[in-house]
C-alpha atoms as a PDB file:
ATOM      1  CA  UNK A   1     169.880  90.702-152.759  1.00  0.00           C
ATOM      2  CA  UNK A   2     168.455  88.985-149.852  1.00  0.00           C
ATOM      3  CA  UNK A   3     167.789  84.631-150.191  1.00  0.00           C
ATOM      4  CA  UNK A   4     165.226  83.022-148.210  1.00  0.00           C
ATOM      5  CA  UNK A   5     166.468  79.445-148.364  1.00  0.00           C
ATOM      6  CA  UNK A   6     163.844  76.234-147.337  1.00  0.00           C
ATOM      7  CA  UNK A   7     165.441  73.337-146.893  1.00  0.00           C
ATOM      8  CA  UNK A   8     163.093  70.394-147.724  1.00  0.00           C
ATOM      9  CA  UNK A   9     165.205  67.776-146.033  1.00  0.00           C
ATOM     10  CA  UNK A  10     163.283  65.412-143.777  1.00  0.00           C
ATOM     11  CA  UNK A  11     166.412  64.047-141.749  1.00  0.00           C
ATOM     12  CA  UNK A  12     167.861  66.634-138.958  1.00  0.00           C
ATOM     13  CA  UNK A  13     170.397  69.420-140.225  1.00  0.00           C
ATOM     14  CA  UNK A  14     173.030  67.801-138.503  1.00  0.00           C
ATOM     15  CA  UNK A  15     173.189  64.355-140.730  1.00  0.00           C
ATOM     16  CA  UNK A  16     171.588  65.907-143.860  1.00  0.00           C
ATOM     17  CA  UNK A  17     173.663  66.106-146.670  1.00  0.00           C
ATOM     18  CA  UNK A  18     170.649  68.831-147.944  1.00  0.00           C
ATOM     19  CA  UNK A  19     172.189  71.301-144.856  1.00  0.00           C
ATOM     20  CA  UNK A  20     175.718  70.746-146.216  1.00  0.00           C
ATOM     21  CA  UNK A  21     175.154  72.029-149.725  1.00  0.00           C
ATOM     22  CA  UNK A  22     173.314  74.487-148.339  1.00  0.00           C
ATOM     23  CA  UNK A  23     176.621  75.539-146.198  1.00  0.00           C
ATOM     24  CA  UNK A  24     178.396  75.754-149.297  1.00  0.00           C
ATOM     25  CA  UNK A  25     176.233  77.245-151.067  1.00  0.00           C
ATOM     26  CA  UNK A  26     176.365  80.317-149.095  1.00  0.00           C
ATOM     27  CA  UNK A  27     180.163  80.346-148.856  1.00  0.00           C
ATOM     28  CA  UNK A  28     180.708  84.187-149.550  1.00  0.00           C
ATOM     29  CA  UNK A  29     177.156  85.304-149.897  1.00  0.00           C
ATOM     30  CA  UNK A  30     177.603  87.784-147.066  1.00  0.00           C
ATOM     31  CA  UNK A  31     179.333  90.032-149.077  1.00  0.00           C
ATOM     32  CA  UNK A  32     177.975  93.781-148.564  1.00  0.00           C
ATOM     33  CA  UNK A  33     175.308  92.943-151.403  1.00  0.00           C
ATOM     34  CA  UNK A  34     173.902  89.469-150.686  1.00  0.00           C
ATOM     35  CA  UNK A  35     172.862  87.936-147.218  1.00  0.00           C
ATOM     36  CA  UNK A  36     170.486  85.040-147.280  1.00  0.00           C
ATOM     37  CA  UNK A  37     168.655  82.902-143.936  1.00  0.00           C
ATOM     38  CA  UNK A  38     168.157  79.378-143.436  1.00  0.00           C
ATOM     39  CA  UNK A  39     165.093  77.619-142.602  1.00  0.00           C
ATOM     40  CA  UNK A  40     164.869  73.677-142.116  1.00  0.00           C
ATOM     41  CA  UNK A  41     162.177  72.274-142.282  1.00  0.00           C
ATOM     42  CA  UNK A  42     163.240  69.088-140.123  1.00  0.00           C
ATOM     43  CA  UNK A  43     162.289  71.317-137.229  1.00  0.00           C
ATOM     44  CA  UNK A  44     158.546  71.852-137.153  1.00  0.00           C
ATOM     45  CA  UNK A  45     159.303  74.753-134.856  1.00  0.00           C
ATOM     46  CA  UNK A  46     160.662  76.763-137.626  1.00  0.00           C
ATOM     47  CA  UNK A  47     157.778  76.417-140.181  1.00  0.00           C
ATOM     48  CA  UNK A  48     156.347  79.519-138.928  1.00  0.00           C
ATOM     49  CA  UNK A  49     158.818  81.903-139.389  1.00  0.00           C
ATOM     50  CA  UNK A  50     159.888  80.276-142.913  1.00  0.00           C
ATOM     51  CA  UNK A  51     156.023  80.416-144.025  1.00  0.00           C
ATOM     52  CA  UNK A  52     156.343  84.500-142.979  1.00  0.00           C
ATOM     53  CA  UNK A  53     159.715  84.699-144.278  1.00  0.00           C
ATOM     54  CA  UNK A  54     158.243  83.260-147.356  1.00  0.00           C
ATOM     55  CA  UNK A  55     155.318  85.811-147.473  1.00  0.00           C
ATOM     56  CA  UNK A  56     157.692  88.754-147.044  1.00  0.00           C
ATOM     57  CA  UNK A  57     160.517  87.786-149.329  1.00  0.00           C
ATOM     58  CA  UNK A  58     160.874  88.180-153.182  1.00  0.00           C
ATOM     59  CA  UNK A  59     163.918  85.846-153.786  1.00  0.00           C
ATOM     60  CA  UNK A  60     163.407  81.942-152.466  1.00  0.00           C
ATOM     61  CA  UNK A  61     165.279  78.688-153.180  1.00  0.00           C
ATOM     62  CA  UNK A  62     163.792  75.300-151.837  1.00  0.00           C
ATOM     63  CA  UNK A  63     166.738  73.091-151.420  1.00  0.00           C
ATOM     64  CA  UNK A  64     165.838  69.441-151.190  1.00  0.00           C
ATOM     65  CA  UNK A  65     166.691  66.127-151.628  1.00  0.00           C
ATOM     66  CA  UNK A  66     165.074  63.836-154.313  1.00  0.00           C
ATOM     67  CA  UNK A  67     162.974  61.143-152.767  1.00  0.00           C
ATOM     68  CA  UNK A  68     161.604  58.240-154.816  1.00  0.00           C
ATOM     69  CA  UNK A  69     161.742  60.611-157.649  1.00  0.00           C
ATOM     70  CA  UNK A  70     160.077  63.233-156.672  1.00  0.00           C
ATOM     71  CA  UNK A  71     159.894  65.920-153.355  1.00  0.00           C
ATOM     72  CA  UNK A  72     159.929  64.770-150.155  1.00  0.00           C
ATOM     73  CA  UNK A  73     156.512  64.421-148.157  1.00  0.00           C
ATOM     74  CA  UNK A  74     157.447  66.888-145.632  1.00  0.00           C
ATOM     75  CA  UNK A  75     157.611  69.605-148.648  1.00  0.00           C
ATOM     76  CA  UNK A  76     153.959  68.921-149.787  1.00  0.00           C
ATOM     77  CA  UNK A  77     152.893  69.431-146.236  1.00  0.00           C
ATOM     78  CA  UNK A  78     154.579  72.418-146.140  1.00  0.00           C
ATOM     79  CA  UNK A  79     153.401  74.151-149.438  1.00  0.00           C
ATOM     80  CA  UNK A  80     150.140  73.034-147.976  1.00  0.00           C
ATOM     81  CA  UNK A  81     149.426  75.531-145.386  1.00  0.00           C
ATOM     82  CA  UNK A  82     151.246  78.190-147.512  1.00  0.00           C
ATOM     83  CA  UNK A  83     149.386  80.941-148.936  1.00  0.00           C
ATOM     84  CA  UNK A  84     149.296  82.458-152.403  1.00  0.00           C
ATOM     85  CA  UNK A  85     151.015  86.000-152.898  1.00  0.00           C
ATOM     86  CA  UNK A  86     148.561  89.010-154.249  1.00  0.00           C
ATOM     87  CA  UNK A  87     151.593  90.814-155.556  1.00  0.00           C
ATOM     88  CA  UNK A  88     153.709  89.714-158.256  1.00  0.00           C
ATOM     89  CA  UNK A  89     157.381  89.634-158.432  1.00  0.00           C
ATOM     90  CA  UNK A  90     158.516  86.922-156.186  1.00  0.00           C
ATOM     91  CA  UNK A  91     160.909  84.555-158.039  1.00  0.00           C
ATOM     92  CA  UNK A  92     161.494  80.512-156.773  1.00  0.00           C
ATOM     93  CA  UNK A  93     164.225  78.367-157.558  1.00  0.00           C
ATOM     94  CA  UNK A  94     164.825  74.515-156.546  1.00  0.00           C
ATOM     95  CA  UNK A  95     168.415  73.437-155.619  1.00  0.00           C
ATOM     96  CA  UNK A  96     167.814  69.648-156.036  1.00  0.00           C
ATOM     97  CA  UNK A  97     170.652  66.779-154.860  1.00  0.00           C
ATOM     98  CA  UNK A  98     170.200  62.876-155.430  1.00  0.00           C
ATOM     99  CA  UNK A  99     172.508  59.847-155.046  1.00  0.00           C
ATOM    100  CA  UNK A 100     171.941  58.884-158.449  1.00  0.00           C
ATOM    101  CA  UNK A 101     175.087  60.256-160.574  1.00  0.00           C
ATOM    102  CA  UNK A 102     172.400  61.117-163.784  1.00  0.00           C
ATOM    103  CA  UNK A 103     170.950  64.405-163.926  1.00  0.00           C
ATOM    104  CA  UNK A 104     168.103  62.409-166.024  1.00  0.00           C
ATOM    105  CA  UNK A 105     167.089  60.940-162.317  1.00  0.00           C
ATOM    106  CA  UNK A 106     165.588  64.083-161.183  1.00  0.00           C
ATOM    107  CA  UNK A 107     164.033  65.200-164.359  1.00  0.00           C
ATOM    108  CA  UNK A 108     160.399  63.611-163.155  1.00  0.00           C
ATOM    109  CA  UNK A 109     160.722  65.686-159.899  1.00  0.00           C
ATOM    110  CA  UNK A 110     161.591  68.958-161.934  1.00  0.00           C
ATOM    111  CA  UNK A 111     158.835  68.387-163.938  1.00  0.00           C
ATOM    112  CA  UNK A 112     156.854  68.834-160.936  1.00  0.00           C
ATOM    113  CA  UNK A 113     158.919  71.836-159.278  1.00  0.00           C
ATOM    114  CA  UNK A 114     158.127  73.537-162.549  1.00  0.00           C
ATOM    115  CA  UNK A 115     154.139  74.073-161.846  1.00  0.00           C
ATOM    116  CA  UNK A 116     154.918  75.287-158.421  1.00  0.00           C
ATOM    117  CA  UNK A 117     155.262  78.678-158.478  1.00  0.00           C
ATOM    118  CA  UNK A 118     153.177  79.709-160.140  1.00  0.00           C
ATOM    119  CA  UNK A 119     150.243  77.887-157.897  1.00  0.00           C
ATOM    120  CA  UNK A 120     151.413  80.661-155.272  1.00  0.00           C
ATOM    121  CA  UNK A 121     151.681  83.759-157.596  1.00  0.00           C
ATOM    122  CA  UNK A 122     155.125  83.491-158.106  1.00  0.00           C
ATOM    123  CA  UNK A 123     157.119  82.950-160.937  1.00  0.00           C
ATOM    124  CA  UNK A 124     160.102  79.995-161.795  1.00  0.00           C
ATOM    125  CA  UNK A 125     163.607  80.915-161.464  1.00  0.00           C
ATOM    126  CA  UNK A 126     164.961  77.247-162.778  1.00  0.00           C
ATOM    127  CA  UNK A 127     165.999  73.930-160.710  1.00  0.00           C
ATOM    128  CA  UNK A 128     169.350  72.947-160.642  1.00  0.00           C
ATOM    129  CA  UNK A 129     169.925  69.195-160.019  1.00  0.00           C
ATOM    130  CA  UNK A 130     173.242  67.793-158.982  1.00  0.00           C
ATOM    131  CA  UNK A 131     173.890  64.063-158.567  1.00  0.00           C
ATOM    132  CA  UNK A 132     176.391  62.091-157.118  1.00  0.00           C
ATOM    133  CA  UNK A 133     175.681  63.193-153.733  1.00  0.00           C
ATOM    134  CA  UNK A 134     174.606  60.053-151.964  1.00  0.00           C
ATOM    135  CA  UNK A 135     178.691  59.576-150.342  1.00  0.00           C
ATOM    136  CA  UNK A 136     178.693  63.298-149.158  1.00  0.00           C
ATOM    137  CA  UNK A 137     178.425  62.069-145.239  1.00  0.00           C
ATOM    138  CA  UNK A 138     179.688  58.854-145.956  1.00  0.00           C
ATOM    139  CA  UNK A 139     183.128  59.234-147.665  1.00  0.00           C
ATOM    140  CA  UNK A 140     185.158  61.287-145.508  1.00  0.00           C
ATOM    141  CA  UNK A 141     185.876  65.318-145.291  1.00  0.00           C
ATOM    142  CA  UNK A 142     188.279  65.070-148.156  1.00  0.00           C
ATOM    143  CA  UNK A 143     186.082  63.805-150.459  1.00  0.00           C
ATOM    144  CA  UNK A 144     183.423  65.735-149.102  1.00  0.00           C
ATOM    145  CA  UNK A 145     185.171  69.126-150.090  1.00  0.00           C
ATOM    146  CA  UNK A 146     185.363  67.919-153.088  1.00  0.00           C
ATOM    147  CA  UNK A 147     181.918  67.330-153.806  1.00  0.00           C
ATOM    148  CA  UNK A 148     180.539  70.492-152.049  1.00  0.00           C
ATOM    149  CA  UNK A 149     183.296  72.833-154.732  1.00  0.00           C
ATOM    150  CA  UNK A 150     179.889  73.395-157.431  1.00  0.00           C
ATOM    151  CA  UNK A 151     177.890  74.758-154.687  1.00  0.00           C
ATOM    152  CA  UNK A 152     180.172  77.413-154.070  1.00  0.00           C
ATOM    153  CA  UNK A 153     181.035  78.379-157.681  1.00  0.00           C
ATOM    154  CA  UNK A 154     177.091  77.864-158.670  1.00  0.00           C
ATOM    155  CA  UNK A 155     176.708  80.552-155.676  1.00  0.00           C
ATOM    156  CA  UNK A 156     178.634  82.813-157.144  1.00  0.00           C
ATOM    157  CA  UNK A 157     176.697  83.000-160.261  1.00  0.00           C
ATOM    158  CA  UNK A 158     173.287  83.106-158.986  1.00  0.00           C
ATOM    159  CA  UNK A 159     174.472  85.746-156.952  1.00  0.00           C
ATOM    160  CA  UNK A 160     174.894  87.442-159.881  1.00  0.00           C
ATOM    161  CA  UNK A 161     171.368  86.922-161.707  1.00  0.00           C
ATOM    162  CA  UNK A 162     169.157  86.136-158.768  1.00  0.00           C
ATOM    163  CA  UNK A 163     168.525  82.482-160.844  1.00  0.00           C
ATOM    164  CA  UNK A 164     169.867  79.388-161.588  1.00  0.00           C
ATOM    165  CA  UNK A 165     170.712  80.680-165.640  1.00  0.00           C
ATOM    166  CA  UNK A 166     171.295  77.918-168.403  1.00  0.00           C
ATOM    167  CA  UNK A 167     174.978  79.083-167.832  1.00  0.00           C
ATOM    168  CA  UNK A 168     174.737  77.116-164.689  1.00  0.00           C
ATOM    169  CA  UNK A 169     172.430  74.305-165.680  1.00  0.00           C
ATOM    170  CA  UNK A 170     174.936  73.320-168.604  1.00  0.00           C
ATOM    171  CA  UNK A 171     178.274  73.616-166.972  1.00  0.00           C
ATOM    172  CA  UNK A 172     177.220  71.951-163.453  1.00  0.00           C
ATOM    173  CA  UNK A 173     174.379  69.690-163.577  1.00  0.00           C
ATOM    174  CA  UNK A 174     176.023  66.670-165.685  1.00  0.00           C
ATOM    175  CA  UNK A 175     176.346  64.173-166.792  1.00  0.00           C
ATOM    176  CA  UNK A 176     172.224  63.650-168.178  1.00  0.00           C
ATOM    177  CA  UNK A 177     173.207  60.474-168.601  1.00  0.00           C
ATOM    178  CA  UNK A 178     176.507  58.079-168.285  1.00  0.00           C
ATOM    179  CA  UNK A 179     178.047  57.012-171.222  1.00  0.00           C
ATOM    180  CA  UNK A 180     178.507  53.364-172.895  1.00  0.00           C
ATOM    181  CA  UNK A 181     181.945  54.234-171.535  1.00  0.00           C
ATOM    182  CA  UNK A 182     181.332  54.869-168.156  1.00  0.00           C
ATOM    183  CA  UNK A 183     178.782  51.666-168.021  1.00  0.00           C
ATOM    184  CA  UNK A 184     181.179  49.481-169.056  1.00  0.00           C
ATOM    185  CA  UNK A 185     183.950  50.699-167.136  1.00  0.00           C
ATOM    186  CA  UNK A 186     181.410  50.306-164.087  1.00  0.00           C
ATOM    187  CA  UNK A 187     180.261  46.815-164.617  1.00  0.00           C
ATOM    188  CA  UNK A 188     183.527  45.781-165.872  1.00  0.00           C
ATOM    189  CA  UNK A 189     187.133  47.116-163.903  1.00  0.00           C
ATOM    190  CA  UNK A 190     185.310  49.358-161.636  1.00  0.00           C
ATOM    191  CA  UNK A 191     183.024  46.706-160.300  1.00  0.00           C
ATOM    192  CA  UNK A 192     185.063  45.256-157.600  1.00  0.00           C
ATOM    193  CA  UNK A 193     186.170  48.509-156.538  1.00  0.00           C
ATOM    194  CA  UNK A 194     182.776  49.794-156.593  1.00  0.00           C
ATOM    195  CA  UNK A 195     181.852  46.656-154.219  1.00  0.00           C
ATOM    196  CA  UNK A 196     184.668  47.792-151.647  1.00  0.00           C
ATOM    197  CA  UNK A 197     183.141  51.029-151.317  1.00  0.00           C
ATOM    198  CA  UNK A 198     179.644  49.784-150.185  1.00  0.00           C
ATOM    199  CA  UNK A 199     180.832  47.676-147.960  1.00  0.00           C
ATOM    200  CA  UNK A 200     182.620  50.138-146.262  1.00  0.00           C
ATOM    201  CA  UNK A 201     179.468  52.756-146.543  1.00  0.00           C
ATOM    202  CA  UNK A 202     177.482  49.095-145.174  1.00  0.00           C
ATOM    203  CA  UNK A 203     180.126  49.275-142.282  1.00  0.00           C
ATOM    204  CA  UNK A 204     179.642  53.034-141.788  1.00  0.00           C
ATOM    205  CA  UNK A 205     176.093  52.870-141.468  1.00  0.00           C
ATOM    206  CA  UNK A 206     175.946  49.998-139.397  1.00  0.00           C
ATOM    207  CA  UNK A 207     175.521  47.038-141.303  1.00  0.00           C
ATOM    208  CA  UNK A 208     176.912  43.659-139.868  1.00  0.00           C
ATOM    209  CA  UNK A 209     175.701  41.559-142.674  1.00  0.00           C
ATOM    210  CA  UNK A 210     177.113  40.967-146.139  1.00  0.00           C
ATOM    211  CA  UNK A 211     176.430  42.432-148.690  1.00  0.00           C
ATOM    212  CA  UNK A 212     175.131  39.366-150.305  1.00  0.00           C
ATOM    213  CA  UNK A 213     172.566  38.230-147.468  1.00  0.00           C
ATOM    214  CA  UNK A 214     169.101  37.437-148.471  1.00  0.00           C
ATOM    215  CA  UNK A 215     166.541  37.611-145.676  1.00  0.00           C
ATOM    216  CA  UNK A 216     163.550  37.123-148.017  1.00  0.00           C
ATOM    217  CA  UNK A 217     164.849  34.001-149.885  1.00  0.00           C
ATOM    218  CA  UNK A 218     163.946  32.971-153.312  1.00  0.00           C
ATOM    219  CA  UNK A 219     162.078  29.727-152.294  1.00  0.00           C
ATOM    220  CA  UNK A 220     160.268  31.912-149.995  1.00  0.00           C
ATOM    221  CA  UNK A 221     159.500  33.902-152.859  1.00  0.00           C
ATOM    222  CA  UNK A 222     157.741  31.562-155.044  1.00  0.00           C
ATOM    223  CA  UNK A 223     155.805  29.992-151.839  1.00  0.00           C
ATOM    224  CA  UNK A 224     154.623  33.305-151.272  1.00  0.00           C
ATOM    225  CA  UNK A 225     153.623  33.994-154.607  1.00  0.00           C
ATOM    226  CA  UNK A 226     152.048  30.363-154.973  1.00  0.00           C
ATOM    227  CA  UNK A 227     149.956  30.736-151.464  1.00  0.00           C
ATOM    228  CA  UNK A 228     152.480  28.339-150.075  1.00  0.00           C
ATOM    229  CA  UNK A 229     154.811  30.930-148.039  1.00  0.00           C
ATOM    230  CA  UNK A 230     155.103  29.911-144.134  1.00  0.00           C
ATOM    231  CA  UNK A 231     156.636  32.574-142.144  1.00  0.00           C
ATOM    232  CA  UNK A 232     157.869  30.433-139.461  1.00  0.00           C
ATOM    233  CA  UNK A 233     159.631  28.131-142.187  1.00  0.00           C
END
């Protein structure tokens, strides 16, 4: 089986978390029976020869992060200028990653991925969403590895079918939602620990100011909703 794999990402594959899964994702595809290529779309200059490797392929997977709930922009633009296939047989499938650690946060965006194919003549071959990812560049190459170990199992499955299969939905794309357990934990003993992390994910990405710091001030606020609101104030 040979997988043409789009990756939706909008930042460049060198600080996209998107390129990373996608690394090890394909950990032991090349295997005498499977071989797969990479396109990124964060590089206009390879739009062309994903749109014909699109057009000449039967097995695809769009791997992309979810943004505001839904697909990038740059994927829209993409699809855009795609054609639809006269011959039937091609099969899609969406490997979608979010920061959010509920599955239930991409369900709007899979909803969408859904209709897709089949606008191009093809048909669905199942999303698979995995949260949790937001820390993947962030947290350090242990904990990186550790978060990037689904891919590669996941990999080995679709290998298998071509798909992402409910077998693979159910075991790897949890939890739909955190439990009472898990929200209480958070916003009681986990809280301050929780806090330490972002600061030093703040720290990593630059941030000087606390984490507390309010530029656009309640007072301002209610000035600005009243009419009153001075900017030089």
């Amino acid at each position: 089986m040979h997988v043409v794999i789009i990756s939706g990402a909008a930042r460049p594959q060198s600080k996209s978390n998107t390129a990373k899964i996608i690394d090890a994702f394909c950990v032991g595809l090349s295997n005498g029976e499977n071989t797969s290529e990479i396109w990124y779309l964060s590089d206009r200059k390879q739009w062309e020869s994903a749109k014909t490797a699109f057009a000449e392929n039967e097995n695809i997977l769009f791997a992309l992060p979810l943004y505001v709930e839904n697909v990038p922009g740059i994927i829209l633009e993409f699809l855009a200028d795609l054609s639809a296939k006269d011959q039937t047989g091609t099969r899609i499938s969406f490997l979608l990653q979010g920061g959010f650690p509920e599955v239930s946060q991409g369900r709007c965006c899979e909803e969408f991925l859904q209709m897709l194919p089949k606008k191009f003549g093809c048909e669905y071959s199942g999303t698979f969403i995995k949260g949790d990812m937001f820390g993947l560049s962030l947290m350090g190459k242990k904990l990186g590895v550790k978060l990037l170990q689904p891919f590669i199992q996941i990999r080995r499955l679709f290998g298998e079918c071509s798909y992402f299969s409910q077998e693979i939905i159910t075991t790897f794309s949890i939890p739909e939602y955190l439990s009472e357990k898990q929200i209480r934990m958070a916003n009681g003993p986990l809280k301050h620990i929780q806090r330490l992390i972002m600061r030093y994910i703040a720290k990593r990405l630059g941030c000087k100011a606390s984490l507390d710091v309010r530029p656009f001030h309640e007072v301002h606020y209610t000035s600005y909703t009243e009419g009153r609101y001075d900017p030089n104030s």
